[in-house]
Structure formats: C-alpha cells, structure tokens
PDB file of N, CA and C in Angstrom:
ATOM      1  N   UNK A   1      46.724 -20.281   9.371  1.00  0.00           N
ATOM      2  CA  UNK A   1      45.636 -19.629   8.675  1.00  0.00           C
ATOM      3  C   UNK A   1      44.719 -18.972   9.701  1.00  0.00           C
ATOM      4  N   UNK A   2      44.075 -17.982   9.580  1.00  0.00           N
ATOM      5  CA  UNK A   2      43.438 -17.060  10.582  1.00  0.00           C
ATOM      6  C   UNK A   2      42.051 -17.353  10.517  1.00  0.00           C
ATOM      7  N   UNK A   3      41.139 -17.837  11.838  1.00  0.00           N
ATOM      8  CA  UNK A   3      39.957 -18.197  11.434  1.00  0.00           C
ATOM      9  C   UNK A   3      38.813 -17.180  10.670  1.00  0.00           C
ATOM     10  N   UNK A   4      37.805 -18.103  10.209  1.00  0.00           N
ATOM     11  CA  UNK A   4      36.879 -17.995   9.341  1.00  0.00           C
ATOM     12  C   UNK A   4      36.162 -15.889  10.220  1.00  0.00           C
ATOM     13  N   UNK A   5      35.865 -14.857   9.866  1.00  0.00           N
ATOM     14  CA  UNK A   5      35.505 -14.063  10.743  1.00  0.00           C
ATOM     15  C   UNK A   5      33.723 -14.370  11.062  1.00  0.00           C
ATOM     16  N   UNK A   6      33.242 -15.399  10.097  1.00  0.00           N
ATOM     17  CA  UNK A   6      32.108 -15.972   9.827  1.00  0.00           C
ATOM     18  C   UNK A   6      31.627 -16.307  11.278  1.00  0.00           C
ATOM     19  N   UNK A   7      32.729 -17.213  11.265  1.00  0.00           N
ATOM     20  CA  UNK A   7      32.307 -18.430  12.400  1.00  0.00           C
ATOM     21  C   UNK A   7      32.944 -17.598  13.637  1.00  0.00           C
ATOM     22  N   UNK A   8      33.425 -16.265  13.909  1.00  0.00           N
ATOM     23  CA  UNK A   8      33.960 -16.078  15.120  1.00  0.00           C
ATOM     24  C   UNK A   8      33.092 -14.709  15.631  1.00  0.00           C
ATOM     25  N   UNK A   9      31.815 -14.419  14.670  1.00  0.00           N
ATOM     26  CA  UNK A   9      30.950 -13.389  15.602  1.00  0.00           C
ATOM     27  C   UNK A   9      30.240 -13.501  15.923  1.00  0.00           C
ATOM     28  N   UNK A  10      29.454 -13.178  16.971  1.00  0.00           N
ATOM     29  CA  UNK A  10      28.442 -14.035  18.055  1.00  0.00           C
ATOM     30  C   UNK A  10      27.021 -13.962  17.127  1.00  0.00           C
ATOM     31  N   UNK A  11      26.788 -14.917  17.660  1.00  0.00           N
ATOM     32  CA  UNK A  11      25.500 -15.551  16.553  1.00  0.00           C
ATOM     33  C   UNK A  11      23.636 -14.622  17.395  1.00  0.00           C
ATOM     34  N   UNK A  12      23.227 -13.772  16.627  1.00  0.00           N
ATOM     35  CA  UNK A  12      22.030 -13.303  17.013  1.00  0.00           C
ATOM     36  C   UNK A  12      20.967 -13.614  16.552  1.00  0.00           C
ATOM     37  N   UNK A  13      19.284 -13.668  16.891  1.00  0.00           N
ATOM     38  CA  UNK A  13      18.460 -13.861  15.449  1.00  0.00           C
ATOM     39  C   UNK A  13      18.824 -13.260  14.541  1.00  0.00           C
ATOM     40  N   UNK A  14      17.971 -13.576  13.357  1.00  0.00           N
ATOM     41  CA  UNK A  14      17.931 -12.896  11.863  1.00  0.00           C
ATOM     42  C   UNK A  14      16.805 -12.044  12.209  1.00  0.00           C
ATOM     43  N   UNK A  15      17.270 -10.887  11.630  1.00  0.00           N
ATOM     44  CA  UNK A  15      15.997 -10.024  11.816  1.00  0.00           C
ATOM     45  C   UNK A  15      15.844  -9.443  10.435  1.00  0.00           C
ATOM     46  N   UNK A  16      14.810  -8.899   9.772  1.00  0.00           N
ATOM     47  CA  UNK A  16      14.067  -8.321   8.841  1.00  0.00           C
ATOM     48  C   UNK A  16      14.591  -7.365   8.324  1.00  0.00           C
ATOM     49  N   UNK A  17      14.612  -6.642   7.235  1.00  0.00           N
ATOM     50  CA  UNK A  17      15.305  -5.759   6.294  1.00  0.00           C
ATOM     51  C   UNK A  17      15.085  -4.376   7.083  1.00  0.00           C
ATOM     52  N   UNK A  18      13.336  -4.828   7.457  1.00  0.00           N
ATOM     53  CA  UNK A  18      12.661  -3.303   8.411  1.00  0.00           C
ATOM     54  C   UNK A  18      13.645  -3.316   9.729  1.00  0.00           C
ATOM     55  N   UNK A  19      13.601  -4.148  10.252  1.00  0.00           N
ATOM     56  CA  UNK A  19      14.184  -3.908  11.836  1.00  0.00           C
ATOM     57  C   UNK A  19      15.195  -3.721  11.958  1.00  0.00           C
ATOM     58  N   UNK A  20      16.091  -4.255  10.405  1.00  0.00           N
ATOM     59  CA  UNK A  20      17.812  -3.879  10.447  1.00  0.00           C
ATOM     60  C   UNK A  20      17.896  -2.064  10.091  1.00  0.00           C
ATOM     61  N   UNK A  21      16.530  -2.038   9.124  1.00  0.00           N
ATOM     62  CA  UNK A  21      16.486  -0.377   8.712  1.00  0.00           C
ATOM     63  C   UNK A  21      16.450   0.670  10.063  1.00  0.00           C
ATOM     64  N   UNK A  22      16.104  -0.046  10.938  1.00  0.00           N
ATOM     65  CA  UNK A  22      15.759   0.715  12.013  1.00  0.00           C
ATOM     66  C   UNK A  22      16.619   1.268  13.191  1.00  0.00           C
ATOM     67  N   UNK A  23      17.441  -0.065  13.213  1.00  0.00           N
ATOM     68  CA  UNK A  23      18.755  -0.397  13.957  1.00  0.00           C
ATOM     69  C   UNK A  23      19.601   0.707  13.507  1.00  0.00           C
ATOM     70  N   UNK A  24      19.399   0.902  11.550  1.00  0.00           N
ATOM     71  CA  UNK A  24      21.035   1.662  11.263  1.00  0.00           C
ATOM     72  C   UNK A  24      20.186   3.134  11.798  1.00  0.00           C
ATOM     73  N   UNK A  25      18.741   3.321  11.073  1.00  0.00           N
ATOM     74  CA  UNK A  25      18.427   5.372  11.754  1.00  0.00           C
ATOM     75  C   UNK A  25      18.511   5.037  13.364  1.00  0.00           C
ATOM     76  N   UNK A  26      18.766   4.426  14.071  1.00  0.00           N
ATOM     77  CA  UNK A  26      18.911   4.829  15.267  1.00  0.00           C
ATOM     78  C   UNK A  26      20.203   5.302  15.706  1.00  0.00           C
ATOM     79  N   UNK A  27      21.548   4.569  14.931  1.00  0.00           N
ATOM     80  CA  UNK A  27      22.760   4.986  15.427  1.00  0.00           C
ATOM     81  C   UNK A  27      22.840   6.110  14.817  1.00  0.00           C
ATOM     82  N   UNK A  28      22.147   6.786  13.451  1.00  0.00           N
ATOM     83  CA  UNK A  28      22.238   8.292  13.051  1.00  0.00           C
ATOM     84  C   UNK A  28      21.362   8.907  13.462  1.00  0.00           C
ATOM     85  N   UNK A  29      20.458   9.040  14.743  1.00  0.00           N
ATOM     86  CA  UNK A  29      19.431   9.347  15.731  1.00  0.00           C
ATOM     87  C   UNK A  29      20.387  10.960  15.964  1.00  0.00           C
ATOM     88  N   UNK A  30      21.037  11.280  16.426  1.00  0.00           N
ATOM     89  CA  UNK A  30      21.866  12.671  16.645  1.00  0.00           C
ATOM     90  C   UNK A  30      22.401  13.005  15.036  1.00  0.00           C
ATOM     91  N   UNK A  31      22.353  12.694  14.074  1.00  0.00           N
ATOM     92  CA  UNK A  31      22.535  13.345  12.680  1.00  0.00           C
ATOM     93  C   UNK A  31      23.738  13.090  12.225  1.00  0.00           C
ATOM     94  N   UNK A  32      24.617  12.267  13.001  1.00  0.00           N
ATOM     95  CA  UNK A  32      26.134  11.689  12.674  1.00  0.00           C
ATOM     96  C   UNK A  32      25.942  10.338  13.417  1.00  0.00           C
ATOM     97  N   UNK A  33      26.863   9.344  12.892  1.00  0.00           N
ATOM     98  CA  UNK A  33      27.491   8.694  13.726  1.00  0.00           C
ATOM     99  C   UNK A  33      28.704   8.520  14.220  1.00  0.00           C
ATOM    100  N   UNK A  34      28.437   8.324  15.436  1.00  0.00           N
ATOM    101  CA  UNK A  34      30.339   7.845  16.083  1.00  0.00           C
ATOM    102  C   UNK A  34      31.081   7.502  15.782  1.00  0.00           C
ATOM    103  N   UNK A  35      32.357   7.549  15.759  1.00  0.00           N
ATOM    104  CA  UNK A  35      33.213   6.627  15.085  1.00  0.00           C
ATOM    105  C   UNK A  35      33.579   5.570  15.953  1.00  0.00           C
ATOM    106  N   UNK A  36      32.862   5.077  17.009  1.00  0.00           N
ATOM    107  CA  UNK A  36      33.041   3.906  18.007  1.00  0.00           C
ATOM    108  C   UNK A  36      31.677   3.003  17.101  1.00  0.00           C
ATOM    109  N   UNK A  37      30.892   3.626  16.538  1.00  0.00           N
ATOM    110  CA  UNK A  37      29.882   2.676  16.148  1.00  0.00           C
ATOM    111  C   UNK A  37      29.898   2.504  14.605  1.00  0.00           C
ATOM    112  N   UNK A  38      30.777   2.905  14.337  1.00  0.00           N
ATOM    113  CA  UNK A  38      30.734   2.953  12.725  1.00  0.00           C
ATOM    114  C   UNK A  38      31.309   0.783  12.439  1.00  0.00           C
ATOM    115  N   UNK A  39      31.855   0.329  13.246  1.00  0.00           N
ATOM    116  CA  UNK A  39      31.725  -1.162  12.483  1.00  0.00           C
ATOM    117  C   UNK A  39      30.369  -1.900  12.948  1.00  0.00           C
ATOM    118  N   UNK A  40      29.475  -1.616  14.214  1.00  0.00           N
ATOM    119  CA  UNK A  40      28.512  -1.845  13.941  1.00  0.00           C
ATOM    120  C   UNK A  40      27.407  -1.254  12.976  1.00  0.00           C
ATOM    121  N   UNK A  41      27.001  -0.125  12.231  1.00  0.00           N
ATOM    122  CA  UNK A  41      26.602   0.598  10.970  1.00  0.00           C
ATOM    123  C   UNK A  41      27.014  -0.356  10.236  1.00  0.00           C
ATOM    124  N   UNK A  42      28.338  -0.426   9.660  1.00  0.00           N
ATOM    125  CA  UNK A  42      28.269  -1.262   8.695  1.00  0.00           C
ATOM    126  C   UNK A  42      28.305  -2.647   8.215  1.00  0.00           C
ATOM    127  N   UNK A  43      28.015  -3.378   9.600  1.00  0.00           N
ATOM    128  CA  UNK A  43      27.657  -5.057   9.776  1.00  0.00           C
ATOM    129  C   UNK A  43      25.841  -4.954   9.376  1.00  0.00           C
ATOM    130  N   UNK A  44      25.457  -4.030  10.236  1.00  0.00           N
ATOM    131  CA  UNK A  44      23.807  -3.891   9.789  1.00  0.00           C
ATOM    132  C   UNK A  44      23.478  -3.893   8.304  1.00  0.00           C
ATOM    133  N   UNK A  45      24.463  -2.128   7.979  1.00  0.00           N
ATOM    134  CA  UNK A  45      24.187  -2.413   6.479  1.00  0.00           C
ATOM    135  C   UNK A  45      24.380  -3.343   5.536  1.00  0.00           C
ATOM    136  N   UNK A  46      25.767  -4.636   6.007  1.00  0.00           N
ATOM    137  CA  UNK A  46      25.580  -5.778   5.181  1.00  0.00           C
ATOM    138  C   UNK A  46      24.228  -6.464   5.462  1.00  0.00           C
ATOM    139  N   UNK A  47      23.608  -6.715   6.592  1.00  0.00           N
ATOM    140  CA  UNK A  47      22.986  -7.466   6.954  1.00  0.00           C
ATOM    141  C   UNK A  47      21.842  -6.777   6.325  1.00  0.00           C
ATOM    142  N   UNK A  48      21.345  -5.637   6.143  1.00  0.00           N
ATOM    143  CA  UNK A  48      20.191  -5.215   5.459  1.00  0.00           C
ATOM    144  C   UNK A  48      20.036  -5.434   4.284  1.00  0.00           C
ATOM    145  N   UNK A  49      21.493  -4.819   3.548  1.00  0.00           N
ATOM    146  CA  UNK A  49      21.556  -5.632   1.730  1.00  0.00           C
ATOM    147  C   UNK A  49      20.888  -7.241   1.326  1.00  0.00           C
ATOM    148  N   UNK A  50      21.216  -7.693   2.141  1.00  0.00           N
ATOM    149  CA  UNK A  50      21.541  -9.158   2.391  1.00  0.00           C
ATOM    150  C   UNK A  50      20.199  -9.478   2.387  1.00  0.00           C
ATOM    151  N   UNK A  51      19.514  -8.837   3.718  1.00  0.00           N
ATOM    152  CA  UNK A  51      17.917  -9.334   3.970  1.00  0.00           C
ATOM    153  C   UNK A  51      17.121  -8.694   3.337  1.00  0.00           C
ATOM    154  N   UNK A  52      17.319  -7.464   2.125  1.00  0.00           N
ATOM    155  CA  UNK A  52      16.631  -6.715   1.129  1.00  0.00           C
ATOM    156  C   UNK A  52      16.664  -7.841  -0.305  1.00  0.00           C
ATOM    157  N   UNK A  53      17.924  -8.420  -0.511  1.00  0.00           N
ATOM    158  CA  UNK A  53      18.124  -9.062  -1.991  1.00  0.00           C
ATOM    159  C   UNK A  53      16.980 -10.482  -1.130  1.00  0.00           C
ATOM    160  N   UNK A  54      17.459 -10.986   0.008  1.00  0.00           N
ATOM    161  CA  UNK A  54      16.544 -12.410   0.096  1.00  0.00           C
ATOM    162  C   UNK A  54      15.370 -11.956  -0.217  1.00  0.00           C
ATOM    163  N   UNK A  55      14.716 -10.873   0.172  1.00  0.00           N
ATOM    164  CA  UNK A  55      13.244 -10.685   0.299  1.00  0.00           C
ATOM    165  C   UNK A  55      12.767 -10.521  -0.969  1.00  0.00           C
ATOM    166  N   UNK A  56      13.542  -9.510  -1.905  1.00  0.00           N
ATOM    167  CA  UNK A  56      13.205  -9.730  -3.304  1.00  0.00           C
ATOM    168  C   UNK A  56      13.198 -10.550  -4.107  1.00  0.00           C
ATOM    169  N   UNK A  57      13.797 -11.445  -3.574  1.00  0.00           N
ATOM    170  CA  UNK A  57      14.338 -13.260  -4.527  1.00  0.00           C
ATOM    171  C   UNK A  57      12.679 -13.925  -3.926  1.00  0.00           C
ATOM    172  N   UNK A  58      12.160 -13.762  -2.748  1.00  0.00           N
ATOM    173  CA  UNK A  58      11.023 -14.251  -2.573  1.00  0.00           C
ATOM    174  C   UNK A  58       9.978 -13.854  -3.529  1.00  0.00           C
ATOM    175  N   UNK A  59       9.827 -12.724  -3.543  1.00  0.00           N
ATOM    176  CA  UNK A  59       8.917 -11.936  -4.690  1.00  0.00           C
ATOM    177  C   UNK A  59       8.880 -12.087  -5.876  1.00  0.00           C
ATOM    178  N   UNK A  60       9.724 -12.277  -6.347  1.00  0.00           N
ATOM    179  CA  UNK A  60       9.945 -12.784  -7.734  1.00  0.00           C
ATOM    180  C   UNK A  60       9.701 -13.830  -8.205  1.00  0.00           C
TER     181      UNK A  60
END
C-alpha cells in the first residue's frame, strides 16, 4: 500500500486564509504562472479553501 501523501509532506506553520491569499498573487506576480509552480498554486489553493471554510465555521 503506498503511504499516506498526508503524512509524507513536510510539515510548515498554518498560516491564515490572508497570507495563503498572498502566497498564491505572488506566484501570478508576472500575469501567468509556471508550470514548475503550478503544484505549489494548487497545495496553497487547497490550503486557502480549507483556512477560508475554518474561518467561517468560527463566525458562525
């Protein structure tokens, strides 16, 4: 069985919905992104969904 991909990517803080927002306009900073950075783009954008729904579950 092939491990968990959970448990095999390096562990960073949690950062904020804002600072993940910031992270993704920076890699589209030139008006495209790379296609060397396109699986980091879309680890952020999970990670922004993610820290957008927690933040609204607080609010509510």
């Amino acid at each position: 069985m092939s491990p968990d991909p959970r448990e095999t990517r390096p562990t960073r803080p949690t950062l904020s919905a804002a600072e993940l927002n910031t992270r993704i306009r920076e890699l589209w900073a030139d008006g495209e992104l790379p296609d060397e950075r396109r699986p980091e783009y879309e680890a952020l954008v999970l990670e922004w969904a993610a820290a957008t729904h927690l933040a609204m579950g607080r609010a509510a």
